[in-house]
PDB file of N, CA and C in Angstrom:
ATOM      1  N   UNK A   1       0.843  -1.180   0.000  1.00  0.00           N
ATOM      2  CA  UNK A   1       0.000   0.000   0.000  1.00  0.00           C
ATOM      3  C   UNK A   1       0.882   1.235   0.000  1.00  0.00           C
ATOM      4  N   UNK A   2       0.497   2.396  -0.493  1.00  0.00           N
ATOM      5  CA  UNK A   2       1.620   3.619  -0.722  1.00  0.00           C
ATOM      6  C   UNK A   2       0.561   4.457   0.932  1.00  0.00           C
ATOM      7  N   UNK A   3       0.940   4.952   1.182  1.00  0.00           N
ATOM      8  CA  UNK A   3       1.093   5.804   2.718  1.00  0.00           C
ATOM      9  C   UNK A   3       1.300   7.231   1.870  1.00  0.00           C
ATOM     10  N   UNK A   4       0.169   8.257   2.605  1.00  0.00           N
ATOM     11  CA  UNK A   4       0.821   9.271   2.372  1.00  0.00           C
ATOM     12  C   UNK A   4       1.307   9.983   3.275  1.00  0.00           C
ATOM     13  N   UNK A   5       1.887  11.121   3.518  1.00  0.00           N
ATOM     14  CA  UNK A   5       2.899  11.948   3.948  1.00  0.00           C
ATOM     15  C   UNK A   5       2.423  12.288   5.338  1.00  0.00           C
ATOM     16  N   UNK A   6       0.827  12.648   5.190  1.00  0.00           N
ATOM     17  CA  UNK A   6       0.301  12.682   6.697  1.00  0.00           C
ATOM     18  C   UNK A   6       0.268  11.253   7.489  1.00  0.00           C
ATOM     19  N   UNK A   7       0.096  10.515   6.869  1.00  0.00           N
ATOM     20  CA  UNK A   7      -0.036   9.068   7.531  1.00  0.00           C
ATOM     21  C   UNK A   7       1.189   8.573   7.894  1.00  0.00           C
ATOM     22  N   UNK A   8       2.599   9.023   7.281  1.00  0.00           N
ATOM     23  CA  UNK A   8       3.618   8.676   7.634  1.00  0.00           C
ATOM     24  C   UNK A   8       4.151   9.507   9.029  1.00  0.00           C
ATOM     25  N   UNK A   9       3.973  10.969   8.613  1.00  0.00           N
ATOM     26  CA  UNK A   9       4.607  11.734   9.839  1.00  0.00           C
ATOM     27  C   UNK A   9       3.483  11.281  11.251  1.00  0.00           C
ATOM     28  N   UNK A  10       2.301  11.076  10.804  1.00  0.00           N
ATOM     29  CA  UNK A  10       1.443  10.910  12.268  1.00  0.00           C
ATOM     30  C   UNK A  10       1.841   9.586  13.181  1.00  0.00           C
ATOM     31  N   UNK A  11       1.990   8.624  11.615  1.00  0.00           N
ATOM     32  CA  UNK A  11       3.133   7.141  11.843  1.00  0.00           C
ATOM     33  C   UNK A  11       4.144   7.813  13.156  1.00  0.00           C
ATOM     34  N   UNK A  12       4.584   8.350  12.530  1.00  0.00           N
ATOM     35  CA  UNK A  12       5.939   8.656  12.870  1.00  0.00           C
ATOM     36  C   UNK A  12       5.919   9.352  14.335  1.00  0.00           C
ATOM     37  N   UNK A  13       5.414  10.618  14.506  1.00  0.00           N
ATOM     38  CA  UNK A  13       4.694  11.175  15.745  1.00  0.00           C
ATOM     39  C   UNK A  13       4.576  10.036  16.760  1.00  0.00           C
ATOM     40  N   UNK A  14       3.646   8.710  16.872  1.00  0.00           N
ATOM     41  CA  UNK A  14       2.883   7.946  17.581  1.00  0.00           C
ATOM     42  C   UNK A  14       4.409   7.286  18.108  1.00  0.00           C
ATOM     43  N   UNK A  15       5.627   6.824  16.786  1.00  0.00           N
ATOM     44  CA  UNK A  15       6.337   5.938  17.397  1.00  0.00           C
ATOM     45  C   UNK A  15       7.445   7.105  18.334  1.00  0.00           C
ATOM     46  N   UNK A  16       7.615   8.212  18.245  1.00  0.00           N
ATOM     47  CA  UNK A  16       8.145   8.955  19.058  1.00  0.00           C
ATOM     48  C   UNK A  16       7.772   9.348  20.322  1.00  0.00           C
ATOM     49  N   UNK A  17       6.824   9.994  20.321  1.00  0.00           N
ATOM     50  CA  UNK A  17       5.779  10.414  21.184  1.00  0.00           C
ATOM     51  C   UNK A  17       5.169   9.213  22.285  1.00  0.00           C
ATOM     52  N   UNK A  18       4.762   8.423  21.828  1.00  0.00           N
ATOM     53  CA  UNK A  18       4.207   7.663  22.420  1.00  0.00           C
ATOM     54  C   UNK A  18       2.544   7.784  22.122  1.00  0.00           C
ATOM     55  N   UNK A  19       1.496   6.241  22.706  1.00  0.00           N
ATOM     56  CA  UNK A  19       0.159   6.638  22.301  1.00  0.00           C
ATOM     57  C   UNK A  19      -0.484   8.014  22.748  1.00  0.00           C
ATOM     58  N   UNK A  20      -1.148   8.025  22.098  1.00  0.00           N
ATOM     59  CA  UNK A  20      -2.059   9.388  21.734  1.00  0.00           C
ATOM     60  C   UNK A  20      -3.650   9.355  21.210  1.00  0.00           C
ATOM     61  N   UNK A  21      -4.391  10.321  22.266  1.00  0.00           N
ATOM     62  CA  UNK A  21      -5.503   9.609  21.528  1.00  0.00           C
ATOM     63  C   UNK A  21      -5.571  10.977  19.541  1.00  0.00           C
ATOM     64  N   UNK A  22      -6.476  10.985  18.930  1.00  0.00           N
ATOM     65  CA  UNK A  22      -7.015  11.651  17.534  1.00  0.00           C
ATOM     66  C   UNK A  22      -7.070  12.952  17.911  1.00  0.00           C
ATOM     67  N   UNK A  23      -8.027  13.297  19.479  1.00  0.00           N
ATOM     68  CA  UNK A  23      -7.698  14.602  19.429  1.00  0.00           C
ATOM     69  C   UNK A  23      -6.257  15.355  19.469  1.00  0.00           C
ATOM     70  N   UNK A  24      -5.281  14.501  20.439  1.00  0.00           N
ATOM     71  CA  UNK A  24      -3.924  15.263  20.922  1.00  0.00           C
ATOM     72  C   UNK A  24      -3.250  14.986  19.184  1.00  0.00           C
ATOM     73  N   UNK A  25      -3.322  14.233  18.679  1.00  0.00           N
ATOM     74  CA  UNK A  25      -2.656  13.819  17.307  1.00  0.00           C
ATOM     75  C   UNK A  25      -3.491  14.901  16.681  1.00  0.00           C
ATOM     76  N   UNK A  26      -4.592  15.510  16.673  1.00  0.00           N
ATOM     77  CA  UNK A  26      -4.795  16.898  15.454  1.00  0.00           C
ATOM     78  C   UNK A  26      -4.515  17.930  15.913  1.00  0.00           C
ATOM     79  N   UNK A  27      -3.904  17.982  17.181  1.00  0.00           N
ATOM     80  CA  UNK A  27      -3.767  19.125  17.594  1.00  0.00           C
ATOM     81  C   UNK A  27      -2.001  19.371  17.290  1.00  0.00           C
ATOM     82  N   UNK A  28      -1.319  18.537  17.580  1.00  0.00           N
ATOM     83  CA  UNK A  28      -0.073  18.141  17.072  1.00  0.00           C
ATOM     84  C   UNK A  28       0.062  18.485  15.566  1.00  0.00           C
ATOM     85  N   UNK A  29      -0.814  17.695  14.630  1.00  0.00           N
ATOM     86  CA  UNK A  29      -0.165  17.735  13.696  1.00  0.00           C
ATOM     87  C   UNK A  29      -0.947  19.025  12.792  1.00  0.00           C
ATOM     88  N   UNK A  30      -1.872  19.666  13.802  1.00  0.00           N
ATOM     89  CA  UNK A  30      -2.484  20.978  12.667  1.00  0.00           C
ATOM     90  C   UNK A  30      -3.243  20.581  11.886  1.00  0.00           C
ATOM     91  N   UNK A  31      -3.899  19.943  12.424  1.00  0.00           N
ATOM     92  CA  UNK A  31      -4.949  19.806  11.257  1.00  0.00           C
ATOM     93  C   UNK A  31      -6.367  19.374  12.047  1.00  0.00           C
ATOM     94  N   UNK A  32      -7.631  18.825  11.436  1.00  0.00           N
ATOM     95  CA  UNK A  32      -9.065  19.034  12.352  1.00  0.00           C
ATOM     96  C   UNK A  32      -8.835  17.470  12.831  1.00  0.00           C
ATOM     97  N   UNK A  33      -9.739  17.214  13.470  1.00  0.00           N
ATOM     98  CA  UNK A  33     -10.221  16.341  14.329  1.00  0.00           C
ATOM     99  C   UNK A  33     -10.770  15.282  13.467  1.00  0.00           C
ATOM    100  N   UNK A  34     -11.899  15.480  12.668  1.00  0.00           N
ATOM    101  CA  UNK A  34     -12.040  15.043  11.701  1.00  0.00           C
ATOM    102  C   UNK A  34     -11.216  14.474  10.288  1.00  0.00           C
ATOM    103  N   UNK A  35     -10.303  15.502   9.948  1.00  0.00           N
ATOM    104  CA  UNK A  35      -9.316  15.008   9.199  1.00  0.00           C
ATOM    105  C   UNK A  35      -8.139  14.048   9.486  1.00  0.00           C
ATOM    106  N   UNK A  36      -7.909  14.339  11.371  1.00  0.00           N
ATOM    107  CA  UNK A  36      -7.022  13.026  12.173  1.00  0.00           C
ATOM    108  C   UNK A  36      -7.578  11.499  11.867  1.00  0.00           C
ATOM    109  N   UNK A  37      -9.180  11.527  12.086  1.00  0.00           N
ATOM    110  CA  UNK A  37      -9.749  10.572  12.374  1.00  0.00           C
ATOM    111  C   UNK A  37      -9.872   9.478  11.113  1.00  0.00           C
ATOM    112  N   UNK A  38      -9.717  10.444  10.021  1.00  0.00           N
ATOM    113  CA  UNK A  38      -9.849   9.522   8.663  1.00  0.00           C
ATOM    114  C   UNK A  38      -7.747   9.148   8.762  1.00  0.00           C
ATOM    115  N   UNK A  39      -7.119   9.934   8.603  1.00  0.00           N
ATOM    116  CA  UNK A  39      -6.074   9.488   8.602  1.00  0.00           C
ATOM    117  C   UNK A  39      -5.125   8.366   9.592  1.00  0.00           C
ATOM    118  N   UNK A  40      -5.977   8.324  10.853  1.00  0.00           N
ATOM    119  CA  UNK A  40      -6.051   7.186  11.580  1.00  0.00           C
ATOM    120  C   UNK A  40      -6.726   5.968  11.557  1.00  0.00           C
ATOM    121  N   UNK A  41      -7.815   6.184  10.815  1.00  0.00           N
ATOM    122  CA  UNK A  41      -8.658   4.891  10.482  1.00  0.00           C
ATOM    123  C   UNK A  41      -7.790   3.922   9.470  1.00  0.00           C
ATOM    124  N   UNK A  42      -7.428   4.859   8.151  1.00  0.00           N
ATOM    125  CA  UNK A  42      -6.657   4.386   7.525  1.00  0.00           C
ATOM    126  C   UNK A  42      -5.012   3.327   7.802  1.00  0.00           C
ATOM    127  N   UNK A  43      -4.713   4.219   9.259  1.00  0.00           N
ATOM    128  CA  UNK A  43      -3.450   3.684   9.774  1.00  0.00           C
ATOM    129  C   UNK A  43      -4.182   2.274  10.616  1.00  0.00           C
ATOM    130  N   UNK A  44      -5.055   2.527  10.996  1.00  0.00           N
ATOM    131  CA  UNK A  44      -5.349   1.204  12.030  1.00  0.00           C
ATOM    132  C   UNK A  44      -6.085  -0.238  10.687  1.00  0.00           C
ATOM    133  N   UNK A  45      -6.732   0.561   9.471  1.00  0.00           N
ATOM    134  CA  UNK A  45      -7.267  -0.572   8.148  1.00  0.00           C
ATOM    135  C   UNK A  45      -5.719  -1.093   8.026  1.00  0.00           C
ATOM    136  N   UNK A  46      -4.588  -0.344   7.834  1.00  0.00           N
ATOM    137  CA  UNK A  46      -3.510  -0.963   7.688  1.00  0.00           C
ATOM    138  C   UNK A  46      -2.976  -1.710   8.183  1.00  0.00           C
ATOM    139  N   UNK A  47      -3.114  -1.899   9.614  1.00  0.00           N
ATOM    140  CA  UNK A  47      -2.467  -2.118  10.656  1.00  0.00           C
ATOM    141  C   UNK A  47      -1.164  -2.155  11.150  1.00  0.00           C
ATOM    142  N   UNK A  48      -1.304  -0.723  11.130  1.00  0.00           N
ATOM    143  CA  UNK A  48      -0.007   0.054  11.421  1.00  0.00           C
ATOM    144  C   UNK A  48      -0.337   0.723  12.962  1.00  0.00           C
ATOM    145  N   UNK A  49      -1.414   1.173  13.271  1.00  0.00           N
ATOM    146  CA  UNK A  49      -1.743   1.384  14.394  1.00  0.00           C
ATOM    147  C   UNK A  49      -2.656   0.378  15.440  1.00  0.00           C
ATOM    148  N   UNK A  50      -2.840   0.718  16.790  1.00  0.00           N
ATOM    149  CA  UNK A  50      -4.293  -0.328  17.074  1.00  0.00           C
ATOM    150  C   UNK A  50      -4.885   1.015  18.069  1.00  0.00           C
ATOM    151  N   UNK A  51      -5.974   0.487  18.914  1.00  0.00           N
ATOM    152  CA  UNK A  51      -6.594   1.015  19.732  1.00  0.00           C
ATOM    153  C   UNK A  51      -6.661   0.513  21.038  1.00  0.00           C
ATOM    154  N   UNK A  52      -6.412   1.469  21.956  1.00  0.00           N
ATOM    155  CA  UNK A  52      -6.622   0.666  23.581  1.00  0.00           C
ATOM    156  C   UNK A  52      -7.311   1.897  24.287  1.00  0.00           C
ATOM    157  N   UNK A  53      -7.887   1.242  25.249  1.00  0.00           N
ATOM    158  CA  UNK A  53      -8.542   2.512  26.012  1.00  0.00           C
ATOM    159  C   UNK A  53      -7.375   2.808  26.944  1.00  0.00           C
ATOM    160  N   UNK A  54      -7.679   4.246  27.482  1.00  0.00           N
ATOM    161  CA  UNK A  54      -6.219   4.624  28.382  1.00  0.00           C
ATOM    162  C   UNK A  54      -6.998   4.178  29.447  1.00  0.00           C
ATOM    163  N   UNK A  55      -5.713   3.747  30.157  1.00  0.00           N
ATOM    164  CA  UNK A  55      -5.511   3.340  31.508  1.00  0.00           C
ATOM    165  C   UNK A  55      -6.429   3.903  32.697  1.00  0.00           C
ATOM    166  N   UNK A  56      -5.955   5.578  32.221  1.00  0.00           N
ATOM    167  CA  UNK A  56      -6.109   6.637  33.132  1.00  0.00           C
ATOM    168  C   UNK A  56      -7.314   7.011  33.228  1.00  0.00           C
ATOM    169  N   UNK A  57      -7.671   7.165  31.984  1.00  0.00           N
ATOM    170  CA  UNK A  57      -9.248   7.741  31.611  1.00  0.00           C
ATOM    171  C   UNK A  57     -10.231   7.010  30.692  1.00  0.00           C
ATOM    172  N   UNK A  58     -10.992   5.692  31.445  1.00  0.00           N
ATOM    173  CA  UNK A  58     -11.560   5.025  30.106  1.00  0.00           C
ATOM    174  C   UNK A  58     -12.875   5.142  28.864  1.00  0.00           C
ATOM    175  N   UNK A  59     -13.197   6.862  29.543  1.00  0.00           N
ATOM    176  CA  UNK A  59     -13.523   7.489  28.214  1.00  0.00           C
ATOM    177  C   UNK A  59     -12.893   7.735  26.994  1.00  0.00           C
ATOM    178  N   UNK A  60     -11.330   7.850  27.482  1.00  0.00           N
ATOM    179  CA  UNK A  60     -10.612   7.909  26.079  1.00  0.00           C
ATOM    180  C   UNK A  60      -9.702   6.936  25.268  1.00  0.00           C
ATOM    181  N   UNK A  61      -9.679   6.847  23.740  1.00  0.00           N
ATOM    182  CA  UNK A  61      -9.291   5.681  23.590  1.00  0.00           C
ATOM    183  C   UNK A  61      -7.907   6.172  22.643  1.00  0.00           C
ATOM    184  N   UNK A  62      -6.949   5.362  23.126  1.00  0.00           N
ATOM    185  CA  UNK A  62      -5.183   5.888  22.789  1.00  0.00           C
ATOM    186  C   UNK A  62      -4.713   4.798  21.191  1.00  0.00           C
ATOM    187  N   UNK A  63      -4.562   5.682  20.763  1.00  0.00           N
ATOM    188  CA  UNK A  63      -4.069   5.234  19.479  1.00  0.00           C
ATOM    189  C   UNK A  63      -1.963   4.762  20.164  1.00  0.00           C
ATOM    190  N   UNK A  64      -2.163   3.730  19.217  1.00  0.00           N
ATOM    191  CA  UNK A  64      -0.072   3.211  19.652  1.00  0.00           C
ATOM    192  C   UNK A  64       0.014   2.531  18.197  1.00  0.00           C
ATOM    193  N   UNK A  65       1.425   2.396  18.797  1.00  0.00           N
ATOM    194  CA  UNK A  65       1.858   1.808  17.348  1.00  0.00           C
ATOM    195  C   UNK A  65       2.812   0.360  17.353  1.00  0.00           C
ATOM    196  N   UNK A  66       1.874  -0.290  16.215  1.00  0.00           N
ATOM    197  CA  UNK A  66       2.062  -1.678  16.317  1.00  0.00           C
ATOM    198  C   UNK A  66       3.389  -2.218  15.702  1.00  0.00           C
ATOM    199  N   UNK A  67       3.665  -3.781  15.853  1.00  0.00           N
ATOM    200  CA  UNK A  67       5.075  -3.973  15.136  1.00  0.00           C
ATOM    201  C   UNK A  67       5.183  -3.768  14.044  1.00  0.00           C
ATOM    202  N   UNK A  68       3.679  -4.076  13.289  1.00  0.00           N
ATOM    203  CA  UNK A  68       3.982  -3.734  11.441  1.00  0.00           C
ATOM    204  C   UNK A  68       4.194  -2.450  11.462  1.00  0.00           C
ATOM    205  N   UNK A  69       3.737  -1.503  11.897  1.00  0.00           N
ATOM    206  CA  UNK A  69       3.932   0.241  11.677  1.00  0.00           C
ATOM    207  C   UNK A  69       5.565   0.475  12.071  1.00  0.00           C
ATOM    208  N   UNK A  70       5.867   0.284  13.261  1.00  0.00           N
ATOM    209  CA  UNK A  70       7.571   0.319  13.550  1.00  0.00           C
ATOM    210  C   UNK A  70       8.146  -0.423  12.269  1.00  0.00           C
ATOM    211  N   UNK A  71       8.171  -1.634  11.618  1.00  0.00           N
ATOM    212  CA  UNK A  71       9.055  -2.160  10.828  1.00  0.00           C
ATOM    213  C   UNK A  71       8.714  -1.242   9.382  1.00  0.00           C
ATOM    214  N   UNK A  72       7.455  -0.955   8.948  1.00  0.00           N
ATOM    215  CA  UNK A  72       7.629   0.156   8.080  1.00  0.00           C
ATOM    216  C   UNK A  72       8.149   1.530   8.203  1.00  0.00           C
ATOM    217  N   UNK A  73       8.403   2.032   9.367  1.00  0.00           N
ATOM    218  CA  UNK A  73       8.851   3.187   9.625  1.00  0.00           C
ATOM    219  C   UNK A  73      10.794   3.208   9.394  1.00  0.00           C
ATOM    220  N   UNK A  74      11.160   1.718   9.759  1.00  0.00           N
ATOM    221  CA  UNK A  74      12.645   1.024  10.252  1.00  0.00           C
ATOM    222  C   UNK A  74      12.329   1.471   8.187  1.00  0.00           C
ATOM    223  N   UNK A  75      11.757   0.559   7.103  1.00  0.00           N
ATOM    224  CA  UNK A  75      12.391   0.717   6.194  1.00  0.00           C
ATOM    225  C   UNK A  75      12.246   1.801   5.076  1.00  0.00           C
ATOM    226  N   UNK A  76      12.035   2.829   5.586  1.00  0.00           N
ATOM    227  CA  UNK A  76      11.451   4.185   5.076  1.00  0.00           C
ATOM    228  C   UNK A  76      12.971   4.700   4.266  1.00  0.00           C
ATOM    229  N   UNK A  77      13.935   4.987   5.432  1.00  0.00           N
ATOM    230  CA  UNK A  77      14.945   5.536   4.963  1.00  0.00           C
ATOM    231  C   UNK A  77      15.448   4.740   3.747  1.00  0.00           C
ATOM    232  N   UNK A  78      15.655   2.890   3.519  1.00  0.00           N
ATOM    233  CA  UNK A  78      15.882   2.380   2.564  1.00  0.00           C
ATOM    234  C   UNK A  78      15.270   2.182   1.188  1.00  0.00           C
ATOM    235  N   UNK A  79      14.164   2.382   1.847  1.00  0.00           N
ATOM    236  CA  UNK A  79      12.964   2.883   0.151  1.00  0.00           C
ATOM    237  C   UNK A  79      13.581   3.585  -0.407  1.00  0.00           C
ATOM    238  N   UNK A  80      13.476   4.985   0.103  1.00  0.00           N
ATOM    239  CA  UNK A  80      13.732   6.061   0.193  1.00  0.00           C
ATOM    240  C   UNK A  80      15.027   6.552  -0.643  1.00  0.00           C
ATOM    241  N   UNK A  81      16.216   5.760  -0.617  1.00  0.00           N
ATOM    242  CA  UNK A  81      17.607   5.820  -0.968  1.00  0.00           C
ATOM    243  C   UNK A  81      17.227   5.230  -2.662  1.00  0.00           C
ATOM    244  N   UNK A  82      16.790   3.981  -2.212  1.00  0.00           N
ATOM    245  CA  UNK A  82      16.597   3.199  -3.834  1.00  0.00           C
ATOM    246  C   UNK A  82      15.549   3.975  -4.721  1.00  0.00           C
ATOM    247  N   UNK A  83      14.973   4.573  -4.182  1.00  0.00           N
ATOM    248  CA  UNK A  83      13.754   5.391  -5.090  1.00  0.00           C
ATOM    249  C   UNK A  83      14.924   6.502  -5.729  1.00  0.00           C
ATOM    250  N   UNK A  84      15.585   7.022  -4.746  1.00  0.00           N
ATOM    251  CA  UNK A  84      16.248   8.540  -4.875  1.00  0.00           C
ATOM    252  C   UNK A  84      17.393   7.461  -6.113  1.00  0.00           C
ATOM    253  N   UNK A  85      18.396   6.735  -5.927  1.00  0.00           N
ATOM    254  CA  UNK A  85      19.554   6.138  -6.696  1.00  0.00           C
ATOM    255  C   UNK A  85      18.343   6.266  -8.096  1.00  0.00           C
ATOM    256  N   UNK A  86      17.630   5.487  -8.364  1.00  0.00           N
ATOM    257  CA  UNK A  86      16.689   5.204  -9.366  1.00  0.00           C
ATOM    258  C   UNK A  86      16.343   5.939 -10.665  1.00  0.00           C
ATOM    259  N   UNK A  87      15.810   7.515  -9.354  1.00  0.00           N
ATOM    260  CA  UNK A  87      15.299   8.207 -10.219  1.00  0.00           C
ATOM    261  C   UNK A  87      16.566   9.403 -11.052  1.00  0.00           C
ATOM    262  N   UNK A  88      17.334   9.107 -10.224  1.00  0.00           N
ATOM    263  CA  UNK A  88      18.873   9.931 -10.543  1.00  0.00           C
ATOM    264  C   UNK A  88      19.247   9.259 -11.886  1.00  0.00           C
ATOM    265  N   UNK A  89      19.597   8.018 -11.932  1.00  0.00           N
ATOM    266  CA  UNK A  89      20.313   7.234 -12.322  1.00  0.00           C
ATOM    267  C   UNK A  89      18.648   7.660 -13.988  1.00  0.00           C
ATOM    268  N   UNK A  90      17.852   7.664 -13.536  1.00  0.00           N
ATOM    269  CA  UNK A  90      16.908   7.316 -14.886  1.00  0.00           C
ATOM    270  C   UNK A  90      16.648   8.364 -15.834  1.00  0.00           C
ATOM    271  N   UNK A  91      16.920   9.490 -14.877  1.00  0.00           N
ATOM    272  CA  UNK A  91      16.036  11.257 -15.552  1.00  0.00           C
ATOM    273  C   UNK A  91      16.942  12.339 -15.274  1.00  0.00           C
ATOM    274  N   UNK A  92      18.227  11.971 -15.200  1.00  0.00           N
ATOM    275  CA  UNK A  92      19.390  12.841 -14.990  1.00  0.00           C
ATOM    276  C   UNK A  92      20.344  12.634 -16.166  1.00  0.00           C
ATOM    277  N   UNK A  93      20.921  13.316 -16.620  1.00  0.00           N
ATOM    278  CA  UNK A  93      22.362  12.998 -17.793  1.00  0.00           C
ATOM    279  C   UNK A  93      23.082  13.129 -16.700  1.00  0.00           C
ATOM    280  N   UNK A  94      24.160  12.233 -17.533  1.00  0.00           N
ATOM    281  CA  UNK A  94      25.835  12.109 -16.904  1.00  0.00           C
ATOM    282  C   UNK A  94      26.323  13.774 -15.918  1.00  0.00           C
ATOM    283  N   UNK A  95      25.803  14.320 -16.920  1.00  0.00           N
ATOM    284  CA  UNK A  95      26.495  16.154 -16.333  1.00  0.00           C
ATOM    285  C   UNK A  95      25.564  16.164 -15.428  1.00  0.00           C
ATOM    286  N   UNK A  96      24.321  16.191 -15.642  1.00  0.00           N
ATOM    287  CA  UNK A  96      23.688  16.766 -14.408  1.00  0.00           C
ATOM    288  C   UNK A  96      24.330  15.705 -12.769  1.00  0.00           C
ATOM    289  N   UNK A  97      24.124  14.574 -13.324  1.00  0.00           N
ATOM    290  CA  UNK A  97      24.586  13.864 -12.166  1.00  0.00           C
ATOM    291  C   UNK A  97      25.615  13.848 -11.639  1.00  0.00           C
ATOM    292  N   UNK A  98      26.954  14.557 -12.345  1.00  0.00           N
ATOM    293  CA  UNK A  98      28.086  15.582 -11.466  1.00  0.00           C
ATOM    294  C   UNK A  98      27.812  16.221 -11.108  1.00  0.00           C
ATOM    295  N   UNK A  99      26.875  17.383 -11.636  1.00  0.00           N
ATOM    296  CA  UNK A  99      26.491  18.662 -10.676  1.00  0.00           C
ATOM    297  C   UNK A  99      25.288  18.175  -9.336  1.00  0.00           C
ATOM    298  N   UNK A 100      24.910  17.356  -9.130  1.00  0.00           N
ATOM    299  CA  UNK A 100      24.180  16.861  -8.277  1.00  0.00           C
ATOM    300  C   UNK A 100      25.776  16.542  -7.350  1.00  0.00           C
ATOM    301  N   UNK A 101      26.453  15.682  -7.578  1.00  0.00           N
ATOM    302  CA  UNK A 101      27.516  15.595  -6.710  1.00  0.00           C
ATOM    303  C   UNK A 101      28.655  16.376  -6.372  1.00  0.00           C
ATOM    304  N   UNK A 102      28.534  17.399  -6.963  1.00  0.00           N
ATOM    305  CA  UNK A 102      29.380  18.440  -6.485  1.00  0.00           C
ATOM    306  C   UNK A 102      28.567  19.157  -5.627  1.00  0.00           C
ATOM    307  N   UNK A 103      27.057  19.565  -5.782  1.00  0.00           N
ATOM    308  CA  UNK A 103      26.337  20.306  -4.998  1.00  0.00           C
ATOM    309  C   UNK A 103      26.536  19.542  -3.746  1.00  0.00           C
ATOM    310  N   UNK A 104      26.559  18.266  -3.835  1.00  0.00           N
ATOM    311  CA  UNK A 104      25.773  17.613  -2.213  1.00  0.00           C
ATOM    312  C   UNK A 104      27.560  17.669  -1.467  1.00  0.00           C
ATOM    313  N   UNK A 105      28.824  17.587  -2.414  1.00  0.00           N
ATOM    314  CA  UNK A 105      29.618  17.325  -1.607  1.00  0.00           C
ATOM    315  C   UNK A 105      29.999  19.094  -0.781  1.00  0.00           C
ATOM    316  N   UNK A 106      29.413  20.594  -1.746  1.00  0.00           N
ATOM    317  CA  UNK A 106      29.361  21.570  -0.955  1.00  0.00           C
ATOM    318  C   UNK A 106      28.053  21.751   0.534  1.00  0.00           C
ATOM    319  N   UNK A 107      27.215  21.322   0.209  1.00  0.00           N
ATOM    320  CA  UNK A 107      26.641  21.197   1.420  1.00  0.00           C
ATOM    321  C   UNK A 107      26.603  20.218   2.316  1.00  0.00           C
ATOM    322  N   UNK A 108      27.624  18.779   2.244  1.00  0.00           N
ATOM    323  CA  UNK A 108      28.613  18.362   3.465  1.00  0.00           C
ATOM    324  C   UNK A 108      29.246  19.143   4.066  1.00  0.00           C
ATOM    325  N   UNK A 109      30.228  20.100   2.767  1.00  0.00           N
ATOM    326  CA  UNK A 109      31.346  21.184   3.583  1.00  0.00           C
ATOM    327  C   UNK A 109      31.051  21.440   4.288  1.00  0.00           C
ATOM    328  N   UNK A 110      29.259  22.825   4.233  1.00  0.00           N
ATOM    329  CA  UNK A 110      28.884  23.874   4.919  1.00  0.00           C
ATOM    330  C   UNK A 110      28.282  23.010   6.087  1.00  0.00           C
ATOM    331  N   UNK A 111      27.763  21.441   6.147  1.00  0.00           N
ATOM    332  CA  UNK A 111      27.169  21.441   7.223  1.00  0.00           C
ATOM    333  C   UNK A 111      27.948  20.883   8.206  1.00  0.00           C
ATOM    334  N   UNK A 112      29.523  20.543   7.716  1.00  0.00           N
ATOM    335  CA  UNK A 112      30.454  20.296   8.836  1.00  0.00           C
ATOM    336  C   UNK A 112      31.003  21.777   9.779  1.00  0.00           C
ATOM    337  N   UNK A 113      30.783  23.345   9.095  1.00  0.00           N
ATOM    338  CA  UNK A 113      30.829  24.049   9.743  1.00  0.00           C
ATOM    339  C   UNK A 113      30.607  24.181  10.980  1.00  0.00           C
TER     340      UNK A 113
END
């Protein structure tokens, strides 16, 4: 399934953060309550998230994050690399793809500053 960008960072939020119920997650991520709730449904159809009631308060129910959601989050960065090698390697000429590596080896320089 492709994930989009909100579903990844909210992914992402839950495994940092810790559970959370939809409201504290739209308030976090800026956006409505309503728009959390579809983007969480989606994460829990996936099962990337689950549901538990909190401990504390069992009116409210805490969104966490499950082992499939952590092991997709673990291979994000490696997608991520092979997509990037891919699309370089497919829709770039030879020149551009030096000037891609001269750019990235000046902003190593500046960010070892």
């Amino acid at each position: 399934m492709k994930w989009s960008w909100s579903q990844i960072t909210t992914l992402n939020r839950i495994a940092q953060e810790g559970s959370a119920t939809v409201s504290e997650l739209a308030v976090a991520e800026h956006v409505r309550p309503q728009s959390m709730a579809s983007i969480v449904s989606a994460l829990l159809d996936g099962g990337l998230v689950a549901r538990r009631s909190d401990p504390n308060d069992g009116r409210k129910t805490l969104i966490s994050i499950t082992d499939e959601g952590a092991e997709l989050l673990a291979r994000i960065p490696t997608m991520r690399e092979t997509w990037l090698e891919a699309a370089i390697e497919r829709h770039l000429s030879p020149a551009e793809r030096e000037t891609l590596a001269n750019a990235a080896r000046i902003m190593e320089s500046l960010a070892d500053c």
